[in-house]
C-alpha atoms as a PDB file:
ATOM      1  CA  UNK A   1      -6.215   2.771  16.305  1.00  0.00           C
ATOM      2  CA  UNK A   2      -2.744   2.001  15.157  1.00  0.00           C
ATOM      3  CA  UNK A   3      -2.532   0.138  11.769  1.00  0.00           C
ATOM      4  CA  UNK A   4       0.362  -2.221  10.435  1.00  0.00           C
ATOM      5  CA  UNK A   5       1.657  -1.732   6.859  1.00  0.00           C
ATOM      6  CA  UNK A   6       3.708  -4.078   5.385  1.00  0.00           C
ATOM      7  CA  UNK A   7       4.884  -5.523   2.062  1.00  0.00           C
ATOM      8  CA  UNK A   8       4.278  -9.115   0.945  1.00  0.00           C
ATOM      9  CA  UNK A   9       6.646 -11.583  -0.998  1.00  0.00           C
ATOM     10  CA  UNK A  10       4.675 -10.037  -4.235  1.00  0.00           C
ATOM     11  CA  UNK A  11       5.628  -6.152  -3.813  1.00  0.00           C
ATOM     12  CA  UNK A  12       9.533  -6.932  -3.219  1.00  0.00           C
ATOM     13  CA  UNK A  13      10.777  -6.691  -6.832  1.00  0.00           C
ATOM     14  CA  UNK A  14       8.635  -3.144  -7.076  1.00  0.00           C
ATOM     15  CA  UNK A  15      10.565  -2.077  -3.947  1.00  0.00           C
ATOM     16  CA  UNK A  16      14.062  -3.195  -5.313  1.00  0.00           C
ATOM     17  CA  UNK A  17      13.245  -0.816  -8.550  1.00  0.00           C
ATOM     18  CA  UNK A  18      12.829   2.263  -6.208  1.00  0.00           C
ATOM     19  CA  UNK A  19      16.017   4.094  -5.872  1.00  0.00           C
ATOM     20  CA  UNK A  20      16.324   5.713  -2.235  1.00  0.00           C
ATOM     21  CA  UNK A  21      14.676   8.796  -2.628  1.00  0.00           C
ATOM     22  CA  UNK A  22      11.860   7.084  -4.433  1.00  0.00           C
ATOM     23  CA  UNK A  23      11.553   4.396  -1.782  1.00  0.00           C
ATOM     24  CA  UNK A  24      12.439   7.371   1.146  1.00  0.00           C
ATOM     25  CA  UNK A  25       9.278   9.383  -0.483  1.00  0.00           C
ATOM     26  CA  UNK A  26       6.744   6.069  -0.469  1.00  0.00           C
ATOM     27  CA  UNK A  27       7.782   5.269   3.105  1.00  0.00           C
ATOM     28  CA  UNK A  28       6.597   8.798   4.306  1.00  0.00           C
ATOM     29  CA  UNK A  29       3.019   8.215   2.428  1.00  0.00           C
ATOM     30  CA  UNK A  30       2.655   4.952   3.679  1.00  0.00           C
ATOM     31  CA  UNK A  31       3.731   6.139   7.536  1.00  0.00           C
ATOM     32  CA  UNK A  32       0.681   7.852   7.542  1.00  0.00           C
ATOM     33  CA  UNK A  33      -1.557   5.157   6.835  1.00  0.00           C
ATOM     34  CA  UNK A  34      -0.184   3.695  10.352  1.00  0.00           C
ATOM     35  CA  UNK A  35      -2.818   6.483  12.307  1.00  0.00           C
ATOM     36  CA  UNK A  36      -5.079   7.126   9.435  1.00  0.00           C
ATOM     37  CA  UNK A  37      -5.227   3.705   7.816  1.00  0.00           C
ATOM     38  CA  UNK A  38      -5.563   3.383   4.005  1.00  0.00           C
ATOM     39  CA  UNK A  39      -7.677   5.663   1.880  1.00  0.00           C
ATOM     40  CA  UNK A  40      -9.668   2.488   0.178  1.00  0.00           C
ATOM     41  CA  UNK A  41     -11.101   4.750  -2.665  1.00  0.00           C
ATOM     42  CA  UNK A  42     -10.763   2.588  -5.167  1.00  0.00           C
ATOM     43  CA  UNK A  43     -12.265  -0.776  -4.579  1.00  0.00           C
ATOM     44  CA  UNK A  44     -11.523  -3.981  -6.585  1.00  0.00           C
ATOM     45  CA  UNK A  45     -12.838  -7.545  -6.367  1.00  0.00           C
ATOM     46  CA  UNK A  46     -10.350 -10.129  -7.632  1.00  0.00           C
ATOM     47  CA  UNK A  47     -11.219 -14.353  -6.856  1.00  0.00           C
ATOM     48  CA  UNK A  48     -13.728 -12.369  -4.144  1.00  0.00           C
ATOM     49  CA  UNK A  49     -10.732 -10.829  -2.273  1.00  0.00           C
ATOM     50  CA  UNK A  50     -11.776  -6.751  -2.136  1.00  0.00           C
ATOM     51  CA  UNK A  51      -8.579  -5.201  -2.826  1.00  0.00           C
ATOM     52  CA  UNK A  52      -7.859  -1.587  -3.557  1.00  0.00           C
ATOM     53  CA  UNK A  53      -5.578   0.928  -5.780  1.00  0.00           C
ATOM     54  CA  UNK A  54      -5.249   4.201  -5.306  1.00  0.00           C
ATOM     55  CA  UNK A  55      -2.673   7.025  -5.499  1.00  0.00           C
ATOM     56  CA  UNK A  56      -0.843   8.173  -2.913  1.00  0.00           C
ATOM     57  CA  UNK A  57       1.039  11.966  -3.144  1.00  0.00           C
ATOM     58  CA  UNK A  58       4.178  10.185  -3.788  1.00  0.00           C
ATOM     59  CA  UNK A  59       2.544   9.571  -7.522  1.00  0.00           C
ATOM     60  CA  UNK A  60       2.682   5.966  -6.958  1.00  0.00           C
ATOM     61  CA  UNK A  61      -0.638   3.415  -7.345  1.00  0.00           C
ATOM     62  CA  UNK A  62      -0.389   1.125  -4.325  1.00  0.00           C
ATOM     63  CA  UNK A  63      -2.738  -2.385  -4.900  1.00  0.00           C
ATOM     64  CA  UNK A  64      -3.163  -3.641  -1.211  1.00  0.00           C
ATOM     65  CA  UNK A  65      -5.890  -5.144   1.047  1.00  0.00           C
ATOM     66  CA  UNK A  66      -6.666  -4.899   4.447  1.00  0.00           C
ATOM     67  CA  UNK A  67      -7.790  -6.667   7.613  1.00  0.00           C
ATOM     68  CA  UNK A  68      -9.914  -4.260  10.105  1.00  0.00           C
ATOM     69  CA  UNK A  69     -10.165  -7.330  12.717  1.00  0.00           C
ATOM     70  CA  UNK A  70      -5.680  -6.803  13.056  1.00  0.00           C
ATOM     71  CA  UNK A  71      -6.154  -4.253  11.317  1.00  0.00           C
ATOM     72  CA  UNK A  72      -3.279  -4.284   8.888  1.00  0.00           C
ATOM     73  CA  UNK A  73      -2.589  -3.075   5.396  1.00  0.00           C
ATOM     74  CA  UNK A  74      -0.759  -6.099   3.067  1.00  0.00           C
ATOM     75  CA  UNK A  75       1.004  -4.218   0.128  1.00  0.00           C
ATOM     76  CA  UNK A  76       1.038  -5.872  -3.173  1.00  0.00           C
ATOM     77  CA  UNK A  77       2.448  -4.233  -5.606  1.00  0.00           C
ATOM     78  CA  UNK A  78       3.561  -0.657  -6.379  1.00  0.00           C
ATOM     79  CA  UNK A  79       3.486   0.910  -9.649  1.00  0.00           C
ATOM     80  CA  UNK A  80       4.545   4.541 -11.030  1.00  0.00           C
ATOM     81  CA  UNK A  81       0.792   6.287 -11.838  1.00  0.00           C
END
């Protein structure tokens, strides 16, 4: 299965704060959700959409959800851990 990771509208101004390397680094974590899909250790409910944040090597906490019937992977924002 082949998953599709992208950023929405919300997660733009925490890419525009990356500088390249940063944003370089992130990109190569992310790429390997694309075969894997996302680790979804750390479950969260919020206005009963299950989201999830978890750390990726990059040292970055990634809040995204997903759709296994696409399946995707909708980032939402990106904060240093």
């Amino acid at each position: 299965m082949s998953w599709r990771i992208f950023a929405t509208a919300a997660a733009d101004p925490d890419f525009a704060h990356l500088t390249d390397a940063q944003r370089a680094a992130l990109n190569e974590d992310l790429f390997a959700w694309v075969e894997t899909g996302p680790p979804r250790k750390n479950r969260r409910t919020v206005a009963d959409v299950e989201m999830f944040e978890d750390v990726v090597p990059s040292g970055y906490r990634i809040t995204y959800f997903v759709n296994d019937a696409e399946p995707y992977v909708a980032i939402l924002r990106i904060r240093p851990n």
